[in-house]
PDB file of N, CA and C in Angstrom:
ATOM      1  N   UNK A   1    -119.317  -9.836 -30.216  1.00  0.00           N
ATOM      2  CA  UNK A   1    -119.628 -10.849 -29.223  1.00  0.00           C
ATOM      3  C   UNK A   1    -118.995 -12.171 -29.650  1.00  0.00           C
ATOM      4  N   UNK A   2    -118.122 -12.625 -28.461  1.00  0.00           N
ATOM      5  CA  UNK A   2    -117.461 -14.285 -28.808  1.00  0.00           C
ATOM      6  C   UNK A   2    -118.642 -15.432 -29.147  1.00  0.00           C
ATOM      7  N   UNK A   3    -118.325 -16.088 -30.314  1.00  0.00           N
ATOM      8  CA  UNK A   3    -118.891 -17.150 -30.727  1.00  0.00           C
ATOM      9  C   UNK A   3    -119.088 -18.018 -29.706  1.00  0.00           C
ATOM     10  N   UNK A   4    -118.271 -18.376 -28.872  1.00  0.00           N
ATOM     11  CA  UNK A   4    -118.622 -19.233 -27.606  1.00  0.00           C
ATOM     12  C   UNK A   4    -117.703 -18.641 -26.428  1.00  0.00           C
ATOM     13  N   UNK A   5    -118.434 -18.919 -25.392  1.00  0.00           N
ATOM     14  CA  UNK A   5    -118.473 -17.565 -24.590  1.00  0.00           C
ATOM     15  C   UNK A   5    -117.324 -19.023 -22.926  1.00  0.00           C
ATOM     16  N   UNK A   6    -116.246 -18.742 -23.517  1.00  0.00           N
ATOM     17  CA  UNK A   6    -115.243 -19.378 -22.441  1.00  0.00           C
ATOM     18  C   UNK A   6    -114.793 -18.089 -21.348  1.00  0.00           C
ATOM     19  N   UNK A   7    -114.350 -18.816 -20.189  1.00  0.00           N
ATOM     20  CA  UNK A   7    -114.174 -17.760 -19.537  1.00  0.00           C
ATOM     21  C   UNK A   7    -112.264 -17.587 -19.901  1.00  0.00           C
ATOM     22  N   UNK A   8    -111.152 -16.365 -19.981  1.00  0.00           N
ATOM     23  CA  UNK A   8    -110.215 -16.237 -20.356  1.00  0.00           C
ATOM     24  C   UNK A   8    -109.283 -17.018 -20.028  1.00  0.00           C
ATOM     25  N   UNK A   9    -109.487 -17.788 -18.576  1.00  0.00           N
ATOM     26  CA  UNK A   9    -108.576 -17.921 -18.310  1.00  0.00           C
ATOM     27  C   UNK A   9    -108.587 -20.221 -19.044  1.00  0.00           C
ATOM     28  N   UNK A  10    -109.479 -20.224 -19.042  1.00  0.00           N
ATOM     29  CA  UNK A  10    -109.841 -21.510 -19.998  1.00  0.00           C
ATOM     30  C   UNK A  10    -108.905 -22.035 -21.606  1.00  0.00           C
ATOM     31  N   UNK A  11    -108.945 -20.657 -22.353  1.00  0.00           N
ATOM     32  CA  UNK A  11    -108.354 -20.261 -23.467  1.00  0.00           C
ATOM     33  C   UNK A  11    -106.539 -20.165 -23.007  1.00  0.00           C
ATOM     34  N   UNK A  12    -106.352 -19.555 -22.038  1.00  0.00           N
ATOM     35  CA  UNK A  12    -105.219 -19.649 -21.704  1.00  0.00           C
ATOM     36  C   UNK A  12    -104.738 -21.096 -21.159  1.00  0.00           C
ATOM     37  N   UNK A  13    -105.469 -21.622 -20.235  1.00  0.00           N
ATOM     38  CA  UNK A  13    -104.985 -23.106 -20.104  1.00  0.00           C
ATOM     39  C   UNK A  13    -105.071 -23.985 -21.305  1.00  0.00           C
ATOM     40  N   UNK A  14    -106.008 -23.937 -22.036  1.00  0.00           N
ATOM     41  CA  UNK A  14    -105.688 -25.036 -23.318  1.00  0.00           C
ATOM     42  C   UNK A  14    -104.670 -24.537 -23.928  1.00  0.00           C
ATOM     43  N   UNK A  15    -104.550 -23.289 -24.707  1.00  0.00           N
ATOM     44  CA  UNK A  15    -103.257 -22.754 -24.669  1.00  0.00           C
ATOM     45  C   UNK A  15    -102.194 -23.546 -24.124  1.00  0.00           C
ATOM     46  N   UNK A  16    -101.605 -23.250 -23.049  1.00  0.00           N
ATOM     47  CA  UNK A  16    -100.764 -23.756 -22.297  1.00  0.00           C
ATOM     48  C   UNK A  16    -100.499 -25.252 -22.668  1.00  0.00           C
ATOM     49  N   UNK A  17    -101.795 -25.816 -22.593  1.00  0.00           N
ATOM     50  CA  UNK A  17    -101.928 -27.633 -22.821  1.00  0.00           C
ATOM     51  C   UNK A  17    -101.147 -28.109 -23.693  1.00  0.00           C
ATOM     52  N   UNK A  18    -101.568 -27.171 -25.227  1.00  0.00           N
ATOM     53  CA  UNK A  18    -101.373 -27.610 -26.684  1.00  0.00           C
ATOM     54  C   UNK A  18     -99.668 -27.475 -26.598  1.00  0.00           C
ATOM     55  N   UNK A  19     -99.078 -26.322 -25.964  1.00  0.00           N
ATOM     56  CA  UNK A  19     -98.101 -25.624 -26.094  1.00  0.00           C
ATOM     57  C   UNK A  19     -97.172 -26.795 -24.948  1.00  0.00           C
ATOM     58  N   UNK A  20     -97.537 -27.495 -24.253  1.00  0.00           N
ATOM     59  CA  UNK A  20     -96.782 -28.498 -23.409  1.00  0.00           C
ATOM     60  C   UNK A  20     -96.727 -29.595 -24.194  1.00  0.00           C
ATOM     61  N   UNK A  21     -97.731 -29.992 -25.011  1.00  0.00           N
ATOM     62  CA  UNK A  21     -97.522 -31.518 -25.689  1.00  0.00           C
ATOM     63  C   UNK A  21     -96.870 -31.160 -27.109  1.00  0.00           C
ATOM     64  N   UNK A  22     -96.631 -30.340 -27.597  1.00  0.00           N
ATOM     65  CA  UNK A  22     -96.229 -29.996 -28.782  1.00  0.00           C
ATOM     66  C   UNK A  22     -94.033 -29.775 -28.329  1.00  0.00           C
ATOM     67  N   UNK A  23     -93.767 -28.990 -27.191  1.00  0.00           N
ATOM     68  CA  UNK A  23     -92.669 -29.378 -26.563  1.00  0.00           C
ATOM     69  C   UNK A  23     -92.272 -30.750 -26.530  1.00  0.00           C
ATOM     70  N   UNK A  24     -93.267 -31.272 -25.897  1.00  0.00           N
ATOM     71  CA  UNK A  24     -93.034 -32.921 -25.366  1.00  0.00           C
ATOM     72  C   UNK A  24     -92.689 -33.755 -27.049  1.00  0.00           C
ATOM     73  N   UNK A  25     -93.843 -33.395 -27.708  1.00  0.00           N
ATOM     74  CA  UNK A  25     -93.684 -34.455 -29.213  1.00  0.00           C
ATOM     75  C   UNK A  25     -92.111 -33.592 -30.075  1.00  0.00           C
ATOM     76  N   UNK A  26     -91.763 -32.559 -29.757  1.00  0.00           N
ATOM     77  CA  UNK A  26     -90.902 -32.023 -30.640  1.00  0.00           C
ATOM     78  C   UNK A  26     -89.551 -32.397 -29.725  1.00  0.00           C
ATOM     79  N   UNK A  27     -89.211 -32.633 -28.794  1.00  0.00           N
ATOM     80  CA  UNK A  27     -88.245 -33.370 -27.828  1.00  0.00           C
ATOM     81  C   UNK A  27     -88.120 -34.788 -28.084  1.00  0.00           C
ATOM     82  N   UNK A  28     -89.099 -35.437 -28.341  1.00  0.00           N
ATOM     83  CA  UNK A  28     -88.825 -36.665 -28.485  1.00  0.00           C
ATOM     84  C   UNK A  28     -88.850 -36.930 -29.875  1.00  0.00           C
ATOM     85  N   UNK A  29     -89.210 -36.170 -30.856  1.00  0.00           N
ATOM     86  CA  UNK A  29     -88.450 -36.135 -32.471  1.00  0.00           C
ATOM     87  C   UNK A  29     -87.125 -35.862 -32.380  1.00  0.00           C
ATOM     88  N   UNK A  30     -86.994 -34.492 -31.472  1.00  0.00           N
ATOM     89  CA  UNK A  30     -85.205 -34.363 -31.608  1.00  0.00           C
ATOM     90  C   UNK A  30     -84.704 -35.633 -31.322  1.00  0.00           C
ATOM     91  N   UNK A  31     -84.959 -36.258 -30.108  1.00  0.00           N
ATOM     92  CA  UNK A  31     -84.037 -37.286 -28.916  1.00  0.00           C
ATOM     93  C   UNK A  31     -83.983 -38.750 -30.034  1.00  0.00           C
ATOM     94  N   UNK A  32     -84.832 -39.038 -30.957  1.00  0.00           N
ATOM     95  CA  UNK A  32     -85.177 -39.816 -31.895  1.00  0.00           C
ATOM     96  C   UNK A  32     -84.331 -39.963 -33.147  1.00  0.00           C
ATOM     97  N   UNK A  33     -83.924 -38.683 -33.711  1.00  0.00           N
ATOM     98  CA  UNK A  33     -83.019 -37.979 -34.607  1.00  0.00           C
ATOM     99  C   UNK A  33     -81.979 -38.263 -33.745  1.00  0.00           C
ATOM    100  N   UNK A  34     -81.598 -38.118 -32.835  1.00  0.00           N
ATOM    101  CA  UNK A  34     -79.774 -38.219 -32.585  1.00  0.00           C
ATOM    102  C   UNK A  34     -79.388 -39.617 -31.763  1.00  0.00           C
ATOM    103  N   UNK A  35     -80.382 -40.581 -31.698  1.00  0.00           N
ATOM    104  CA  UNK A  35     -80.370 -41.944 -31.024  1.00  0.00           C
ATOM    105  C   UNK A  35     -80.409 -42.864 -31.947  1.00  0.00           C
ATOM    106  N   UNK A  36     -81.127 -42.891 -32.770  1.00  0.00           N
ATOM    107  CA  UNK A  36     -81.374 -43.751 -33.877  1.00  0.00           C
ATOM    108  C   UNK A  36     -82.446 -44.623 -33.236  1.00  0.00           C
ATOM    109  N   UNK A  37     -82.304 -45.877 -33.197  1.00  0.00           N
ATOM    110  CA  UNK A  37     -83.406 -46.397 -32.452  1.00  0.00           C
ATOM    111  C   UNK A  37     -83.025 -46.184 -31.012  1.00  0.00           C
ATOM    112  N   UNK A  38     -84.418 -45.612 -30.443  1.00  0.00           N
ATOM    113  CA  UNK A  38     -84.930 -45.477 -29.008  1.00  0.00           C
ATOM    114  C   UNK A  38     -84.862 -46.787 -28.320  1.00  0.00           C
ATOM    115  N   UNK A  39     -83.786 -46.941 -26.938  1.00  0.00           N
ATOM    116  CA  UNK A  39     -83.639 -48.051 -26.336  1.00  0.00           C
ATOM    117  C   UNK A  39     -83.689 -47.170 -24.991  1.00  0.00           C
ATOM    118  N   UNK A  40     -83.875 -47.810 -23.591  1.00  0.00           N
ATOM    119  CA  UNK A  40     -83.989 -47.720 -22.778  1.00  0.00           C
ATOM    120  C   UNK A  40     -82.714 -46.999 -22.083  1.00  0.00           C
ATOM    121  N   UNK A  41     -81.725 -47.717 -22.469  1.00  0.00           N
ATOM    122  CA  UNK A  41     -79.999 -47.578 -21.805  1.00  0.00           C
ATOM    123  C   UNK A  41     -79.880 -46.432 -22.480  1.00  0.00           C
ATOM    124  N   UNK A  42     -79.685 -46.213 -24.007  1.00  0.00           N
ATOM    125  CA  UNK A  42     -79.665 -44.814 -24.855  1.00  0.00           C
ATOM    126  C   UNK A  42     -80.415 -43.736 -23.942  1.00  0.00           C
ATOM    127  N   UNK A  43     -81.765 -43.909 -23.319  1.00  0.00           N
ATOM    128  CA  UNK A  43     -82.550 -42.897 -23.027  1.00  0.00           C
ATOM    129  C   UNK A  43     -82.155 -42.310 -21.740  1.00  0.00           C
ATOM    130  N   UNK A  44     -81.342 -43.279 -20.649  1.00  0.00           N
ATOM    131  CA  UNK A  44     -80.854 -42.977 -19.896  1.00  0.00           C
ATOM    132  C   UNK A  44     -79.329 -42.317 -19.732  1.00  0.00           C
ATOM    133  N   UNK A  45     -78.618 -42.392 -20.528  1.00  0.00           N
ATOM    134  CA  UNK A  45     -77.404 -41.719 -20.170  1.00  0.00           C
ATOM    135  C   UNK A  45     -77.582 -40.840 -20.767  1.00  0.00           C
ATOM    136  N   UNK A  46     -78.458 -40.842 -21.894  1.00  0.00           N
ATOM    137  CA  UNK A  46     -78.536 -39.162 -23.008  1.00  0.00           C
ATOM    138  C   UNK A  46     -79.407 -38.433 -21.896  1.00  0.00           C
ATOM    139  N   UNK A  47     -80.411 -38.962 -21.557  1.00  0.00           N
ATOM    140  CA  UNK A  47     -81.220 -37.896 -19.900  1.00  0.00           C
ATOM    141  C   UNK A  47     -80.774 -38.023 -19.198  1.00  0.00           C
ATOM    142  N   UNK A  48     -79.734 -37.952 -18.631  1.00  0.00           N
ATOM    143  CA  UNK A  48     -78.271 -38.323 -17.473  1.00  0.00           C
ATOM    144  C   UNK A  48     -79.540 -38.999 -16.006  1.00  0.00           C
ATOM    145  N   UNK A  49     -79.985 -39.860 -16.635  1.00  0.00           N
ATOM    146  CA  UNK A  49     -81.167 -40.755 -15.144  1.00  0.00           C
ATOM    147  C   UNK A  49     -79.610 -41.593 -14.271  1.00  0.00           C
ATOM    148  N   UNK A  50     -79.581 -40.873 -13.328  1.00  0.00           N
ATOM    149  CA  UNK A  50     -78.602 -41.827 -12.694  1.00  0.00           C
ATOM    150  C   UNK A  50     -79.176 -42.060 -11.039  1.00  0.00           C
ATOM    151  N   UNK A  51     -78.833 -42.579 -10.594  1.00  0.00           N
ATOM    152  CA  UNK A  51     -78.630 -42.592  -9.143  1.00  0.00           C
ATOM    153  C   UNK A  51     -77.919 -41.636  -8.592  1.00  0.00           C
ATOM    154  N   UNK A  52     -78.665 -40.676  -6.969  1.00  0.00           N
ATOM    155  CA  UNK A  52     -77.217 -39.915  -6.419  1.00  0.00           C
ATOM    156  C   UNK A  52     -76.623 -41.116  -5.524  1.00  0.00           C
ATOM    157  N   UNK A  53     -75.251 -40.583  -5.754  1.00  0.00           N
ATOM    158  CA  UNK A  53     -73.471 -41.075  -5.014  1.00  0.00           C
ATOM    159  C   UNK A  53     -73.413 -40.222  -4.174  1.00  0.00           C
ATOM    160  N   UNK A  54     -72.897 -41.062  -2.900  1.00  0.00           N
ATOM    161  CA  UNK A  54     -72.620 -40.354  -1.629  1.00  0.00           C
ATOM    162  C   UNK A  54     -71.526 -39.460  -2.095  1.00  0.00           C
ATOM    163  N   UNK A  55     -71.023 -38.856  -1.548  1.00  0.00           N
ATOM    164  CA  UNK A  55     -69.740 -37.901  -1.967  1.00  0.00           C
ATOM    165  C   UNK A  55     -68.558 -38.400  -1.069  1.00  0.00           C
ATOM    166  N   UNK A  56     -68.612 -39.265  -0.012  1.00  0.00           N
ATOM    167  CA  UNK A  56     -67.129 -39.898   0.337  1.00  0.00           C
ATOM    168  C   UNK A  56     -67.393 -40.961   0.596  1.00  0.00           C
ATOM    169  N   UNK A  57     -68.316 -41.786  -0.068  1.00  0.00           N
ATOM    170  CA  UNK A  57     -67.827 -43.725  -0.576  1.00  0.00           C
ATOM    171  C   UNK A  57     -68.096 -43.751  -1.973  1.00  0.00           C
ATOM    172  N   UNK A  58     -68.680 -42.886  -2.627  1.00  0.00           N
ATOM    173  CA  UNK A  58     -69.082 -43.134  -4.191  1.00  0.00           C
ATOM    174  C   UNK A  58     -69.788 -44.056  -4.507  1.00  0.00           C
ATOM    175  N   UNK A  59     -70.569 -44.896  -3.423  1.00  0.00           N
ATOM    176  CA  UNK A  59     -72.162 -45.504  -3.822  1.00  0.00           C
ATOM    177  C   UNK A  59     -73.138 -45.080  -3.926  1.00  0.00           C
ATOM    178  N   UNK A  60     -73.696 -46.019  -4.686  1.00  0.00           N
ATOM    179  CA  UNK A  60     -75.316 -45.304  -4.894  1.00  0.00           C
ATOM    180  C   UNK A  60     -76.317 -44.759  -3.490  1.00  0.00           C
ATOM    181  N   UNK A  61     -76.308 -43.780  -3.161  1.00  0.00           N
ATOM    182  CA  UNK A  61     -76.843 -43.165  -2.525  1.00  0.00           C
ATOM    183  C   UNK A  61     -78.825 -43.091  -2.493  1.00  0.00           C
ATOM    184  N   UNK A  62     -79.344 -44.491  -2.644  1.00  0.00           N
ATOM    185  CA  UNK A  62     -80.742 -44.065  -2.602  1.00  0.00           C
ATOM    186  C   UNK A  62     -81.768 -43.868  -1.553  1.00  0.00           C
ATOM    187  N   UNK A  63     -80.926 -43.569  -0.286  1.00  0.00           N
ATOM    188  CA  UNK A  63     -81.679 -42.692   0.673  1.00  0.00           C
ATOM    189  C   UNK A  63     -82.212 -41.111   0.169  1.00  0.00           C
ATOM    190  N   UNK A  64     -80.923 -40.750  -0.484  1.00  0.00           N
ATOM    191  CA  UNK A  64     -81.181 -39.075  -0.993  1.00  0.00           C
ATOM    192  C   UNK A  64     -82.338 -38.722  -1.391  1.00  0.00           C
ATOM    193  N   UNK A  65     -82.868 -40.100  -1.951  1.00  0.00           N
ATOM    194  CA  UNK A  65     -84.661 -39.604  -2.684  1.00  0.00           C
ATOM    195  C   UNK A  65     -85.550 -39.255  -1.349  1.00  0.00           C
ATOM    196  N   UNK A  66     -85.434 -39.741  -0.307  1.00  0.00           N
ATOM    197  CA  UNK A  66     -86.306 -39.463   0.815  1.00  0.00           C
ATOM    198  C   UNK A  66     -86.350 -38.167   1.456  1.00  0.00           C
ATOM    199  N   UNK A  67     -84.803 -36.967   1.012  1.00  0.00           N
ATOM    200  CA  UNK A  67     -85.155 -35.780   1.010  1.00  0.00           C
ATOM    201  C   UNK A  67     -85.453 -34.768   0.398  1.00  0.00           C
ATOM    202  N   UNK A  68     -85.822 -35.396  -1.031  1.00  0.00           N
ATOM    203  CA  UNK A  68     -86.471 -34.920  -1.838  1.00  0.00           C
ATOM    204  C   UNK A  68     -87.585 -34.028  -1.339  1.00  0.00           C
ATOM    205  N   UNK A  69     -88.892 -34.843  -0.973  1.00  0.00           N
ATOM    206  CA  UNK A  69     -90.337 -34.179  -0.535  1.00  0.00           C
ATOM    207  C   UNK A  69     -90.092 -33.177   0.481  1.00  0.00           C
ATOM    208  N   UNK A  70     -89.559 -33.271   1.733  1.00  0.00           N
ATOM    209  CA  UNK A  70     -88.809 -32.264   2.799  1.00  0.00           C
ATOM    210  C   UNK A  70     -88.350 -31.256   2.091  1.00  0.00           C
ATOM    211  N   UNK A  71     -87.240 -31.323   1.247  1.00  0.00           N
ATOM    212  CA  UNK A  71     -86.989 -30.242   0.530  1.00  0.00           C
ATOM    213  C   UNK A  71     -87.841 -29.377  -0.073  1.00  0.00           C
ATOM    214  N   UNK A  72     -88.797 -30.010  -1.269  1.00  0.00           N
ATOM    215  CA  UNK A  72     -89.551 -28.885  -1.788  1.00  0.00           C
ATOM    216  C   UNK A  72     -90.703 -28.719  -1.160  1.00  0.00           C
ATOM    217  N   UNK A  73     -91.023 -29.384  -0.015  1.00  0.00           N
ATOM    218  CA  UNK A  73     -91.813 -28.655   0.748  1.00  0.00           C
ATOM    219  C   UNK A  73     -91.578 -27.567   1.244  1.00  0.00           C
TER     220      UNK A  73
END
């Protein structure tokens, strides 16, 4: 008989939890290791954060975010 009586699927979500923040802290040790000091501008071109570009004027395109939600709906 379990010492404390969780239901399975509980054990599996903390699971899951520990196993997401332990990704998260071991990503940002790597990203830390190959940046040297963590700056904002560094964090962005190494995570390619850009703006989308129209594809025939090559400006910043920030309507595109508005079909974001449509889409993955």
């Amino acid at each position: 008989m379990p010492i404390v009586s969780f239901h399975p699927g509980i054990h599996y979500w903390i699971l899951m939890i520990v196993g997401m923040i332990w990704q998260f802290l071991l990503s940002v040790i790597i990203l830390k290791r190959e940046l040297g000091k963590m700056s904002w501008e560094k964090l962005e071109t190494r995570l390619w954060l850009n703006h989308p570009v129209h594809p025939k004027t090559f400006k910043v395109y920030k309507i595109a975010y508005s079909f974001t939600i449509p889409i993955i709906m």
